[in-house]
N, C-alpha and C. Protein backbone atom coordinates (compact mmCIF):
# COMPACT_ATOMS: atom_id res chain seq x y z
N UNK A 1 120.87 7.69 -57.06
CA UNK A 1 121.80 6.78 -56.38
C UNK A 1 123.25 7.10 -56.73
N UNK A 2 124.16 7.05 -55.65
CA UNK A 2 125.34 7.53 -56.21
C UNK A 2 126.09 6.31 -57.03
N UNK A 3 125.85 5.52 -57.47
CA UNK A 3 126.30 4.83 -58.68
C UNK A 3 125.82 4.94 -59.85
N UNK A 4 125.03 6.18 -59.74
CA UNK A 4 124.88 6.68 -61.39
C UNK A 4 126.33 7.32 -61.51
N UNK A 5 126.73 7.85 -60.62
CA UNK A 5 128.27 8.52 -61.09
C UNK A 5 129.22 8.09 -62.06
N UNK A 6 128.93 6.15 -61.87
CA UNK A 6 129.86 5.75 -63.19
C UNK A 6 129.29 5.91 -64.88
N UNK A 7 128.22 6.99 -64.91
CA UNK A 7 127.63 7.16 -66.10
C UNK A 7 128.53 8.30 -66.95
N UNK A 8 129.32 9.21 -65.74
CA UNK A 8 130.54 10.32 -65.99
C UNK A 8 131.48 9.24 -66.02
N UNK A 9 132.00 8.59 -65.47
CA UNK A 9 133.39 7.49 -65.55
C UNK A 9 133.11 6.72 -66.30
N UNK A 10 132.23 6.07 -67.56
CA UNK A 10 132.95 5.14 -68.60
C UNK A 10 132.79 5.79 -69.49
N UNK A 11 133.94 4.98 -70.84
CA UNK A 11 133.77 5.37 -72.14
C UNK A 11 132.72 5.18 -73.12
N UNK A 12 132.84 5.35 -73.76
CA UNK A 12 130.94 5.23 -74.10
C UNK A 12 130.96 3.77 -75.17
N UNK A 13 131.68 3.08 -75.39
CA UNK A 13 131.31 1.77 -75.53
C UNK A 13 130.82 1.07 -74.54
N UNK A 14 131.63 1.63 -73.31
CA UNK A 14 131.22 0.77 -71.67
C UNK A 14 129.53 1.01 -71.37
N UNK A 15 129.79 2.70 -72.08
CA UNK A 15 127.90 3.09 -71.70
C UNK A 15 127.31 2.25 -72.41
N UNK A 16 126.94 1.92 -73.79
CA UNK A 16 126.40 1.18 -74.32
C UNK A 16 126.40 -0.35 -73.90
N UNK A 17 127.47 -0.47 -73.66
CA UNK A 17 127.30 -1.95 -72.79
C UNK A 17 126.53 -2.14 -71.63
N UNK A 18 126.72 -1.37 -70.48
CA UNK A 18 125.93 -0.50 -69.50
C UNK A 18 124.33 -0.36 -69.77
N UNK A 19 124.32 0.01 -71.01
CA UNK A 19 122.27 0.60 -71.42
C UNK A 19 122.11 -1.29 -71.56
N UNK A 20 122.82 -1.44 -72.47
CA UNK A 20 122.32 -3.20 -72.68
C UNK A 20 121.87 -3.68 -71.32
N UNK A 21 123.21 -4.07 -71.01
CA UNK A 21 122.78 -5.18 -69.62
C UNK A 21 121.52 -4.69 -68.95
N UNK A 22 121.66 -3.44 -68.70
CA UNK A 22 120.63 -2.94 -68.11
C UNK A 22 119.25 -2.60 -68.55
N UNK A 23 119.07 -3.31 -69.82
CA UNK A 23 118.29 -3.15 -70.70
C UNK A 23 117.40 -1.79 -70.81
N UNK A 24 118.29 -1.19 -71.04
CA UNK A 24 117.14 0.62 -70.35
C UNK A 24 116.54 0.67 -71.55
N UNK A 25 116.75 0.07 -72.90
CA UNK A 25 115.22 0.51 -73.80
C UNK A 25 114.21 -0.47 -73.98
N UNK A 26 114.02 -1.51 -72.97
CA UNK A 26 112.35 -2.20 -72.62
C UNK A 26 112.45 -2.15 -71.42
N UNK A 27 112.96 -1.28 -70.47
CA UNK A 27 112.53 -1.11 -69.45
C UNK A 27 111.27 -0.52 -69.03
N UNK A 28 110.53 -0.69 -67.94
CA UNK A 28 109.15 -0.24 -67.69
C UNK A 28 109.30 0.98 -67.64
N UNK A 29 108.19 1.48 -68.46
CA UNK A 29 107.93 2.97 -68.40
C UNK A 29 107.86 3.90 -66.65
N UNK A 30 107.56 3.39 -65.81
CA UNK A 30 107.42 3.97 -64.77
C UNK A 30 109.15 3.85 -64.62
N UNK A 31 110.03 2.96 -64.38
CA UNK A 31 111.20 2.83 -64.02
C UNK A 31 112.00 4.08 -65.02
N UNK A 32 111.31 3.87 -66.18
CA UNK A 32 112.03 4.89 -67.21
C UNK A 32 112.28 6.25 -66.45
N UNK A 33 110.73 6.60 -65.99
CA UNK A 33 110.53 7.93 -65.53
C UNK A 33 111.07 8.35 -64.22
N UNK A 34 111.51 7.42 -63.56
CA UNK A 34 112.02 7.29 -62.68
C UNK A 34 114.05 7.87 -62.57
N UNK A 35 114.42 7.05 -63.43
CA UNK A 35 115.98 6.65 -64.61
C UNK A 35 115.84 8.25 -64.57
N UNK A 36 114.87 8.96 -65.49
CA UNK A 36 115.44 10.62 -65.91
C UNK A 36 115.78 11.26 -64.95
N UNK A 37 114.54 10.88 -63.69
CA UNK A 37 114.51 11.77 -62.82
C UNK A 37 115.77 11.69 -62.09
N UNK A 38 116.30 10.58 -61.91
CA UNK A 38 117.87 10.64 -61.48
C UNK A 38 119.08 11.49 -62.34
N UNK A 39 118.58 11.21 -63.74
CA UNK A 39 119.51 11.83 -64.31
C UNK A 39 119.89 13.22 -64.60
N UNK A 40 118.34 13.99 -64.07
CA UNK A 40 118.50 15.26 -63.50
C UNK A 40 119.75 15.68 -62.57
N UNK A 41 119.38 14.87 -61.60
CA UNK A 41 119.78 15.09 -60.32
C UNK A 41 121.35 15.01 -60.84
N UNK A 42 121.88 14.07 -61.20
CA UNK A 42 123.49 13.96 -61.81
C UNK A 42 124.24 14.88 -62.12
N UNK A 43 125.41 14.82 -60.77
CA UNK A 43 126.47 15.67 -61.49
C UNK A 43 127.70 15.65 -61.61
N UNK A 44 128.59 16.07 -62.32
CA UNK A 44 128.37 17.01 -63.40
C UNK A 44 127.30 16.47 -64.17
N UNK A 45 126.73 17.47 -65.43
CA UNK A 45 125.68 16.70 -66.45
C UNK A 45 126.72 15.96 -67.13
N UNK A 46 125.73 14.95 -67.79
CA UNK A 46 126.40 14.20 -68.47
C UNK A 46 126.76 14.62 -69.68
N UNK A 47 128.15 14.41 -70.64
CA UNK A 47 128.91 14.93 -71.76
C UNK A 47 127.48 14.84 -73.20
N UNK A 48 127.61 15.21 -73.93
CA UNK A 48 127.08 16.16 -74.98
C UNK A 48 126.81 14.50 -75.80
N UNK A 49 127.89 13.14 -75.98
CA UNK A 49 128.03 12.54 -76.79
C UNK A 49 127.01 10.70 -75.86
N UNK A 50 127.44 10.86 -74.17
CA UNK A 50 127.08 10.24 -73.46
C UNK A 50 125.69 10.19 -73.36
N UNK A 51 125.39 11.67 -73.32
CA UNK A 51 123.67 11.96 -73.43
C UNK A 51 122.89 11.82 -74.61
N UNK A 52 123.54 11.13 -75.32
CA UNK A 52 123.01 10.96 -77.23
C UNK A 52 123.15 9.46 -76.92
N UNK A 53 123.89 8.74 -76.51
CA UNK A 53 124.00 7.52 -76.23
C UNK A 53 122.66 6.76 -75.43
N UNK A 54 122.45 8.07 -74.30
CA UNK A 54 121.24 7.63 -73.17
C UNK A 54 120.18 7.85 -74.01
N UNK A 55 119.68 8.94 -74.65
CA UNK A 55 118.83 9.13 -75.40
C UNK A 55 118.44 7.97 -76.62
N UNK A 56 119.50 7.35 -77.23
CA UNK A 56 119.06 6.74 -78.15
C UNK A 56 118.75 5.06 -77.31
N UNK A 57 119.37 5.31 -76.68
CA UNK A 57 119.09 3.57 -75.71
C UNK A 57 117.85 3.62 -74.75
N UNK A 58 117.37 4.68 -74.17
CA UNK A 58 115.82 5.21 -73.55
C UNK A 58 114.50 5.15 -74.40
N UNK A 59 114.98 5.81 -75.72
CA UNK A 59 113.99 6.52 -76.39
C UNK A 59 113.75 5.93 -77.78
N UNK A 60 114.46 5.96 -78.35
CA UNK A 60 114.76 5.69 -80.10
C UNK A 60 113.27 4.44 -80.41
N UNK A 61 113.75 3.25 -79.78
CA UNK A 61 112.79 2.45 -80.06
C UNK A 61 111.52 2.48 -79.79
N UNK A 62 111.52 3.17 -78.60
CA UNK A 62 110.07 3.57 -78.39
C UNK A 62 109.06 4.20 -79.02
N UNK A 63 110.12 5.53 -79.50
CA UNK A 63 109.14 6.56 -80.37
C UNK A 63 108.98 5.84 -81.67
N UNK A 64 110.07 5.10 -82.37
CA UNK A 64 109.93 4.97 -83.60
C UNK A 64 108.86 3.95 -83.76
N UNK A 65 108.42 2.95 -82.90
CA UNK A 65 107.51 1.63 -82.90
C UNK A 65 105.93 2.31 -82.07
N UNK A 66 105.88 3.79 -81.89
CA UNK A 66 104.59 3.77 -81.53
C UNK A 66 103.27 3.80 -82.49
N UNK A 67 102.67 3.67 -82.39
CA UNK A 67 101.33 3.24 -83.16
C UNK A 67 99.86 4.57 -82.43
N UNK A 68 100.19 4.46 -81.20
CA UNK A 68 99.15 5.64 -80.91
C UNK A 68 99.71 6.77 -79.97
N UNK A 69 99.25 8.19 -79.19
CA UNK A 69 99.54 8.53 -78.29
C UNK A 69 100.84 7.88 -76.98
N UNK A 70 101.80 8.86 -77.21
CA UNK A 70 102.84 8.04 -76.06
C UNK A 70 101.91 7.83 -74.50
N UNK A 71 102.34 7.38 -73.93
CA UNK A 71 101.63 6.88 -72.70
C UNK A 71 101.86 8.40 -71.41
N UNK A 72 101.51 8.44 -70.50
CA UNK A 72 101.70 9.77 -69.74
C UNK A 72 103.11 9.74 -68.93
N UNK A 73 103.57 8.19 -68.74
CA UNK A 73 105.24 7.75 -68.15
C UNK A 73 106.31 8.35 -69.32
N UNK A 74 105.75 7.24 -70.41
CA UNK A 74 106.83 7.98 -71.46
C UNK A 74 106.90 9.58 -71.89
N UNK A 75 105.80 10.28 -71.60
CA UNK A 75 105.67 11.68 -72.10
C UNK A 75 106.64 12.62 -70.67
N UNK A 76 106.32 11.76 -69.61
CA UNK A 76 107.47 12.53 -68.31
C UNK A 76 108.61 11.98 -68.78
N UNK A 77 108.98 11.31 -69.52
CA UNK A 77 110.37 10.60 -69.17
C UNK A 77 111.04 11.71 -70.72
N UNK A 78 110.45 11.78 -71.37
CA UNK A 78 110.74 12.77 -72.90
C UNK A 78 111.06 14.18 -71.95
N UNK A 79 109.65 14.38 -71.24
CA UNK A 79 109.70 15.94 -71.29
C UNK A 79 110.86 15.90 -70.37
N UNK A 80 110.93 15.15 -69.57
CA UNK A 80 112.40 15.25 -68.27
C UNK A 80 113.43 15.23 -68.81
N UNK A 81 114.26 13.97 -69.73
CA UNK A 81 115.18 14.18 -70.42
C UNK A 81 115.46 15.57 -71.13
N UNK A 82 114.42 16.18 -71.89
CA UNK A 82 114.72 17.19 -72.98
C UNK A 82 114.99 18.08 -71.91
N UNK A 83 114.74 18.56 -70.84
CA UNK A 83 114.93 20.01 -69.74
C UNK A 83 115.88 20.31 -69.70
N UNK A 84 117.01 18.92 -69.91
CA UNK A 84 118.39 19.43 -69.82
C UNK A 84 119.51 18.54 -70.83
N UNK A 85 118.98 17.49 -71.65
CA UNK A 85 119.67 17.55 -72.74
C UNK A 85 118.74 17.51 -73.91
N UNK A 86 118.39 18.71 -74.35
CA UNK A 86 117.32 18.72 -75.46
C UNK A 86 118.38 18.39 -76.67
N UNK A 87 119.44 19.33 -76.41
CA UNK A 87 120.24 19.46 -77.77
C UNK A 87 120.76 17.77 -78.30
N UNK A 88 121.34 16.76 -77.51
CA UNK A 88 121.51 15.32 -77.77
C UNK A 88 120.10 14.78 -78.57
N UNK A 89 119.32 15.06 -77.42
CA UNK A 89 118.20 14.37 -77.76
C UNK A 89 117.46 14.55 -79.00
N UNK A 90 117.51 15.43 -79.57
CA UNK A 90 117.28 16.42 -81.06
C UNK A 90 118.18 15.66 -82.23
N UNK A 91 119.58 15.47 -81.83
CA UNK A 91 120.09 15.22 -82.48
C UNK A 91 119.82 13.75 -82.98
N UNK A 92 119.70 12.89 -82.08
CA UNK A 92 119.55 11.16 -82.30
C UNK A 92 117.64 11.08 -82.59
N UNK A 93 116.88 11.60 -81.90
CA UNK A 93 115.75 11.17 -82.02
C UNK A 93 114.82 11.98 -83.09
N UNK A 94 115.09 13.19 -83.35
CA UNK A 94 114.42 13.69 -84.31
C UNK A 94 114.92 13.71 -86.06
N UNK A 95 116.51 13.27 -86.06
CA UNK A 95 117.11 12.34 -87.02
C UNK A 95 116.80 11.49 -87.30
N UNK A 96 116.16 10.56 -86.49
CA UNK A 96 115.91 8.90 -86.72
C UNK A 96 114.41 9.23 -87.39
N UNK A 97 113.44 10.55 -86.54
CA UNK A 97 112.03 10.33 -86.80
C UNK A 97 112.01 11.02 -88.83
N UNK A 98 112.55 11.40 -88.49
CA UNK A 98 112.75 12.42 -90.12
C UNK A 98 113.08 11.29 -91.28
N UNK A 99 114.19 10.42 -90.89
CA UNK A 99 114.29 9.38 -91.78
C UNK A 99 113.64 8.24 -92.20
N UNK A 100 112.39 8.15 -91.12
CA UNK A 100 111.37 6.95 -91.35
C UNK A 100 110.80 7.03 -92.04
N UNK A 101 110.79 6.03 -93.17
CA UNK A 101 109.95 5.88 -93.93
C UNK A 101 108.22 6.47 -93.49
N UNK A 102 107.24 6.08 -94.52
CA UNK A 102 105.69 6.73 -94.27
C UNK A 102 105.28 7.55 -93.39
N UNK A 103 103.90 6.96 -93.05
CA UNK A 103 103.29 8.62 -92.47
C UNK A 103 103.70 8.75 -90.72
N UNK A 104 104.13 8.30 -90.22
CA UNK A 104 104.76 8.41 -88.93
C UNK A 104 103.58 9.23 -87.98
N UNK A 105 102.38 9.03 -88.70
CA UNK A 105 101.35 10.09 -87.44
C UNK A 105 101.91 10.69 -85.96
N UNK A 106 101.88 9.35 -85.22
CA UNK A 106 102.08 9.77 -83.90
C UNK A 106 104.12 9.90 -83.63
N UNK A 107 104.60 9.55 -84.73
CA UNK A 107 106.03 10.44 -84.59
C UNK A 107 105.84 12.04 -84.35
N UNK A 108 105.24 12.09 -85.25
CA UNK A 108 104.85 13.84 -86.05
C UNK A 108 104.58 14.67 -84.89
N UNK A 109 103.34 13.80 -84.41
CA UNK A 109 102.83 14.29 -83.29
C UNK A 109 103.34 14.80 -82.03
N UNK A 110 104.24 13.90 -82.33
CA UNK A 110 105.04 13.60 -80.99
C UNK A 110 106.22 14.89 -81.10
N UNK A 111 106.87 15.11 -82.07
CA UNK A 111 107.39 15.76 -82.38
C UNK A 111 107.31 17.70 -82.10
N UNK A 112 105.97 17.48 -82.91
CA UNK A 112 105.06 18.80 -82.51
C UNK A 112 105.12 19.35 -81.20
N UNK A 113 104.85 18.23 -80.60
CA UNK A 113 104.02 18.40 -78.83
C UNK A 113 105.68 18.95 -78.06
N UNK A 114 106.68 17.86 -78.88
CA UNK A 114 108.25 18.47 -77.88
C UNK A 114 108.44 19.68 -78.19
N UNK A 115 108.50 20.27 -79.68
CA UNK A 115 108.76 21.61 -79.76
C UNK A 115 108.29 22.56 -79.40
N UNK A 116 106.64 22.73 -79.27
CA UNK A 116 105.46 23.48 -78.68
C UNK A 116 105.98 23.79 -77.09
N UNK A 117 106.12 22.56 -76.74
CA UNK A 117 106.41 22.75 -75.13
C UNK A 117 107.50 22.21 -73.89
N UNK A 118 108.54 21.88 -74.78
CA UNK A 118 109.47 21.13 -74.03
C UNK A 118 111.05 21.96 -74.45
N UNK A 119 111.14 22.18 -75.66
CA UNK A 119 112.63 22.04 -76.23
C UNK A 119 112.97 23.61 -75.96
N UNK A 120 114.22 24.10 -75.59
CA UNK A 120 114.81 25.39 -75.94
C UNK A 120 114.56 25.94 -77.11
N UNK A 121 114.79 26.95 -77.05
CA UNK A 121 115.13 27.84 -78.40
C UNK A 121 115.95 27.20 -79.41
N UNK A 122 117.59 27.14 -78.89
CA UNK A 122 118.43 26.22 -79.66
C UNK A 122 118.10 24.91 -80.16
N UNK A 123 117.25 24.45 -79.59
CA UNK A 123 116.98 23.09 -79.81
C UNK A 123 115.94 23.32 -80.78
N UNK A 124 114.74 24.53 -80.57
CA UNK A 124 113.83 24.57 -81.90
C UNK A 124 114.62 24.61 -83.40
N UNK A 125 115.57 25.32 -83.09
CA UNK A 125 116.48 26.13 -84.81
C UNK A 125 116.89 24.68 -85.30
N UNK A 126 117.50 23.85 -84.17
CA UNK A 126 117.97 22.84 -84.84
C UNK A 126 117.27 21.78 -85.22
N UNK A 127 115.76 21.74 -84.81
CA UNK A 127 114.60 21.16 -85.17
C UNK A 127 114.56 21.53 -86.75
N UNK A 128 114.41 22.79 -86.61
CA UNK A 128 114.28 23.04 -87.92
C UNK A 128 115.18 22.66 -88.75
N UNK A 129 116.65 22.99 -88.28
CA UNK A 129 117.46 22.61 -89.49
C UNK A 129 117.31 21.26 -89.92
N UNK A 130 117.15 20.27 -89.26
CA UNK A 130 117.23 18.99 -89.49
C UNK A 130 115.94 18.94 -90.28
N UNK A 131 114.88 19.82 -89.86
CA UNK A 131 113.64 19.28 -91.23
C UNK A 131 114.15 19.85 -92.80
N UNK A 132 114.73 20.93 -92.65
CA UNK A 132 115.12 21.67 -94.07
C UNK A 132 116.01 20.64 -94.62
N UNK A 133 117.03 19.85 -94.06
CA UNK A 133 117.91 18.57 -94.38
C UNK A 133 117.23 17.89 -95.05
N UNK A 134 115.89 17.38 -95.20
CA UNK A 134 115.56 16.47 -96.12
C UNK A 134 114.47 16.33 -96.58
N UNK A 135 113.73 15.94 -98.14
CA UNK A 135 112.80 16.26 -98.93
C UNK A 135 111.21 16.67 -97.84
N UNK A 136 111.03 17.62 -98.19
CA UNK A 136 109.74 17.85 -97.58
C UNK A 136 108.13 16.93 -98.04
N UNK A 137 107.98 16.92 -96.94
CA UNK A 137 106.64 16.06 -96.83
C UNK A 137 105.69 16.95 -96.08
N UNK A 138 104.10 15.93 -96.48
CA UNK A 138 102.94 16.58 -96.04
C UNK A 138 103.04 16.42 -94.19
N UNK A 139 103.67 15.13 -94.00
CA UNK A 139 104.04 14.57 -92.97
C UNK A 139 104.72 15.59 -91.80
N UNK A 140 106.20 16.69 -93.00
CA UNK A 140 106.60 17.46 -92.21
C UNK A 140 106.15 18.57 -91.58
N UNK A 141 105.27 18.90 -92.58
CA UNK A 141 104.36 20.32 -92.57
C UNK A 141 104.04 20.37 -91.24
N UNK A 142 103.15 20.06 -90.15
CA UNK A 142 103.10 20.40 -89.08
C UNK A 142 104.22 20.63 -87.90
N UNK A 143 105.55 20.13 -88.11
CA UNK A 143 106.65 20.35 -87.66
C UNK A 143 107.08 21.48 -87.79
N UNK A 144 106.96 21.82 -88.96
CA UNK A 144 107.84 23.51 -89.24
C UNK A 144 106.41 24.22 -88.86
N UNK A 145 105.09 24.00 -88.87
CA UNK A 145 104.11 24.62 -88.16
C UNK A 145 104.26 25.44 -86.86
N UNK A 146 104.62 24.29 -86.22
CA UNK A 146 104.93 24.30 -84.49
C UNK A 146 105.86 24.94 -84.46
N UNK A 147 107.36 25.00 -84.67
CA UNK A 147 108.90 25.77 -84.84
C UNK A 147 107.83 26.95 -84.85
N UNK A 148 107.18 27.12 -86.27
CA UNK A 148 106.82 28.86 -86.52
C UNK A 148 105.84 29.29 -84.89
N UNK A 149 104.85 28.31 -84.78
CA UNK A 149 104.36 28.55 -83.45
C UNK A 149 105.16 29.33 -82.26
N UNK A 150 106.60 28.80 -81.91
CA UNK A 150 107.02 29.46 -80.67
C UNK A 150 107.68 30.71 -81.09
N UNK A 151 107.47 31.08 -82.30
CA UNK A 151 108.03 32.93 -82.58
C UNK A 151 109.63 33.25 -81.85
N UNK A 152 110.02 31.97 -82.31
CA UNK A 152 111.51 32.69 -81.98
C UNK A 152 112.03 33.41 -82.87
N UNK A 153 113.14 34.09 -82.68
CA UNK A 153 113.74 35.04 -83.54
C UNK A 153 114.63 34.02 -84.43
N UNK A 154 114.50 33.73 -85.61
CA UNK A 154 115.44 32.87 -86.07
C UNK A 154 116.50 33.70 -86.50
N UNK A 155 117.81 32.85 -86.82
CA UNK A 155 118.71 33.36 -87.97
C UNK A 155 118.64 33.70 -88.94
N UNK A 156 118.96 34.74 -89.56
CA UNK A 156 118.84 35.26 -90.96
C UNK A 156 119.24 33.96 -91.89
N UNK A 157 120.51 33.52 -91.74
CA UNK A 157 120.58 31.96 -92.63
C UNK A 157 119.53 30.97 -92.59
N UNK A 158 118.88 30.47 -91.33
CA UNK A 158 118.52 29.46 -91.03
C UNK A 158 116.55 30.10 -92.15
N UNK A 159 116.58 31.41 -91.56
CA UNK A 159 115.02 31.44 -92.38
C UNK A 159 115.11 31.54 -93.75
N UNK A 160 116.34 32.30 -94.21
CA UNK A 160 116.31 32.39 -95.97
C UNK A 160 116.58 30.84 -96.46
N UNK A 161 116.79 29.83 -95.62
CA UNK A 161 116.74 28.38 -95.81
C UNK A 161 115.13 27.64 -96.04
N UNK A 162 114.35 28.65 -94.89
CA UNK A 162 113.30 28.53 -94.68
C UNK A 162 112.73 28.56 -96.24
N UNK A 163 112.46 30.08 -96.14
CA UNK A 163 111.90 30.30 -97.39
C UNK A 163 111.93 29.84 -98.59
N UNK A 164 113.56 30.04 -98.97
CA UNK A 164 113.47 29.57 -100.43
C UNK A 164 113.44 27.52 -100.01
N UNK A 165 113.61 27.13 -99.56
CA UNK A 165 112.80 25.91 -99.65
C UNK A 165 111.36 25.74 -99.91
N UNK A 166 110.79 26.37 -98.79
CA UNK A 166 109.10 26.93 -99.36
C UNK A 166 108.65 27.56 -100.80
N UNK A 167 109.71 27.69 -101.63
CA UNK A 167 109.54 28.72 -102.54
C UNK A 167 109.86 27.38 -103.78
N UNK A 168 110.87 26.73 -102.97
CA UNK A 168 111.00 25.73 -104.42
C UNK A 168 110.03 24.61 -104.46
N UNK A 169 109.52 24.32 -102.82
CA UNK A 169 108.36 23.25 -102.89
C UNK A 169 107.04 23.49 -103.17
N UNK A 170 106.88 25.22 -103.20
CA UNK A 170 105.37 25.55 -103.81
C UNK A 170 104.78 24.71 -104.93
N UNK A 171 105.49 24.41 -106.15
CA UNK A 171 104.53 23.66 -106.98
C UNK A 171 104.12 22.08 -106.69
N UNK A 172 105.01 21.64 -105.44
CA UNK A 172 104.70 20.19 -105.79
C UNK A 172 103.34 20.41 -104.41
N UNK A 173 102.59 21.11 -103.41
CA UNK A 173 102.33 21.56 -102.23
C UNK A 173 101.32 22.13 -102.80
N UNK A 174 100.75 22.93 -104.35
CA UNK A 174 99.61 23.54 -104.54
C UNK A 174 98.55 23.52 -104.31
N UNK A 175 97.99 22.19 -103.60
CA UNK A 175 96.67 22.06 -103.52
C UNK A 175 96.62 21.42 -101.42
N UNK A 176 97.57 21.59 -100.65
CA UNK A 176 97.85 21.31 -99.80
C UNK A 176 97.75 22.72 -98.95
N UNK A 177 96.22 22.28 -98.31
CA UNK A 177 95.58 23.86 -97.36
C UNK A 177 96.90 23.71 -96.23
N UNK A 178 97.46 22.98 -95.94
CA UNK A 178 98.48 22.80 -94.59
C UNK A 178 99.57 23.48 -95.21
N UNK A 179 100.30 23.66 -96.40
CA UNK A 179 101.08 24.43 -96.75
C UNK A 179 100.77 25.85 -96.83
N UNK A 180 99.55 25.96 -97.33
CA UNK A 180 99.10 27.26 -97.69
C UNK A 180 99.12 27.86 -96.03
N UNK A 181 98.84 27.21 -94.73
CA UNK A 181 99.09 27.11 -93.62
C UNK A 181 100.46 28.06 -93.04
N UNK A 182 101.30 27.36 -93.55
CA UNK A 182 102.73 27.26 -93.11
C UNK A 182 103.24 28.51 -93.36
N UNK A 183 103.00 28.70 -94.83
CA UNK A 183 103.31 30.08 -95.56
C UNK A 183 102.75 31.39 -95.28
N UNK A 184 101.60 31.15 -94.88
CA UNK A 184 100.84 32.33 -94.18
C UNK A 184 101.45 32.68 -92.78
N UNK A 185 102.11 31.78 -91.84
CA UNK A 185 102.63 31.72 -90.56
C UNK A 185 103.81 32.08 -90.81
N UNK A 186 104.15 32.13 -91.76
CA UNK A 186 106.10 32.67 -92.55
C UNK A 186 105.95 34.36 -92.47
N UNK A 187 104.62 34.47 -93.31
CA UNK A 187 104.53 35.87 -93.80
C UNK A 187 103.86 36.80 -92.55
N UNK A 188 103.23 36.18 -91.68
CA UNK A 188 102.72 36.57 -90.63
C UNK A 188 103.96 36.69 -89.39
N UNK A 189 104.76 35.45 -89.44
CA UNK A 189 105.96 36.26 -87.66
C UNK A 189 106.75 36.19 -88.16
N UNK A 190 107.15 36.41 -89.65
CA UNK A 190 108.57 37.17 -89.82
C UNK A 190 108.47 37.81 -90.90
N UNK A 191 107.37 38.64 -90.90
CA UNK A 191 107.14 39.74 -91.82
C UNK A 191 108.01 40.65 -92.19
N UNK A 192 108.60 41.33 -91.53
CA UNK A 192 109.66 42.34 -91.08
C UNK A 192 110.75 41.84 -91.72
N UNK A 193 111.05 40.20 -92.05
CA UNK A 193 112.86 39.85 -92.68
C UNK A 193 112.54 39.42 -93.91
N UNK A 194 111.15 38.97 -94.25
CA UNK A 194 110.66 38.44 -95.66
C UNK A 194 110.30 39.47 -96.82
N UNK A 195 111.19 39.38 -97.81
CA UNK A 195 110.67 40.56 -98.63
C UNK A 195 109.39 40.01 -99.83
C-alpha cells in the first residue's frame, strides 16, 4: 500500500510510535506475513537503523517467548524479513537470543534453521561474531555448528577468534561429544588456515 512510504518519512521515535499504535508485535501471524511481504515490495529499502526498529517490534517478543517450533506464518515472516534485511535483523534479534538467560531450545533452534537457510554470508560472520562476544555454552554449540555448516570462507581474524576461543574452552567442554563435534568441523573446512 502506498502508505507504507511514511515508513521512509518518519524519524524513528515516530516509527516506534507507529509499531505501537499499530501494535505490529501481537499482531496476527498471517497479517505479520503479510506486513513483510509489503515490506519487500518498499521503496527505497528501508534505512539500516529503521529496519532494526521493524525487526525488533515484529519479532523480538515472539522469538524470545517461544516454547515450541515457530509456527509456518512466523517462519515466512523471519525468512521474508531476513532476504533483505538480514544484517538489522542479526543485529537486534540474535543479540537479544544470545543474552537470554537458560536453555533457549527452540531460540537455538531457531537460530540454526536462519543461518542454514535464510541469512547471507555477511550476516553468517556476524552470527558468528556475536556468538564469540559472549561466554560459550552447550546451548551455543549448535550455532557455531551451522555457521561451520555453510563453508563460507571466513576472515582470517574472525576464525583465529574462532579457534583460540575453542582452544581456551577445551577444558571446561571435555566431556561434551557436541564440542568434540564442532572441532572436528573446524579441522575439517578450514584445514588449509588451521595450523
Amino acid at each position: 500500500p502506498p502508505e507504507l512510504s511514511i515508513l521512509n518519512n518518519c524519524s524513528l521515535s515516530q516509527l516506534e510510535g507507529l509499531c505501537s499504535f499499530l501494535q505490529l508485535s501481537t499482531c496476527p501471524e498471517p497479517s505479520l506475513v503479510r506486513f513483510c511481504g509489503w515490506l519487500l515490495a518498499l521503496t527505497p529499502d528501508l534505512s539500516y537503523t529503521s529496519a532494526a526498529i521493524l525487526a525488533e517490534q515484529l519479532f523480538l517478543r515472539r522469538v524470545l517467548s517461544l516454547t515450541q517450533p515457530p509456527s509456518r506464518h512466523l517462519m515466512a515472516a523471519l525468512t521474508s524479513f531476513c532476504s533483505k534485511y538480514s544484517h538489522p535483523f542479526c543485529r537486534v534479534l540474535v543479540a537479544a537470543v544470545l543474552q537470554e538467560p537458560g536453555e533457549g531450545a527452540e531460540q537455538t533452534k531457531l537460530m540454526c534453521e536462519l543461518v542454514e537457510e535464510c541469512l547471507e554470508p555477511h550476516s553468517v560472520q556476524l552470527v558468528l561474531s556475536q556468538v564469540l562476544e559472549v561466554p560459550l555454552s552447550e546451548k551455543l554449540l549448535p550455532v557455531l555448528q551451522a555457521v561451520l555448516g555453510r563453508q563460507e570462507v571466513l576472515p582470517p581474524e574472525l576464525l583465529d577468534l574462532l579457534v583460540l576461543t575453542l582452544c581456551q574452552q577445551a577444558p571446561a567442554f571435555a566431556t561434551s561429544l557436541s564440542f568434540a563435534k564442532l572441532v572436528t568441523a573446524v579441522l575439517t573446512v578450514h584445514q588449509s588456515q588451521v595450523s
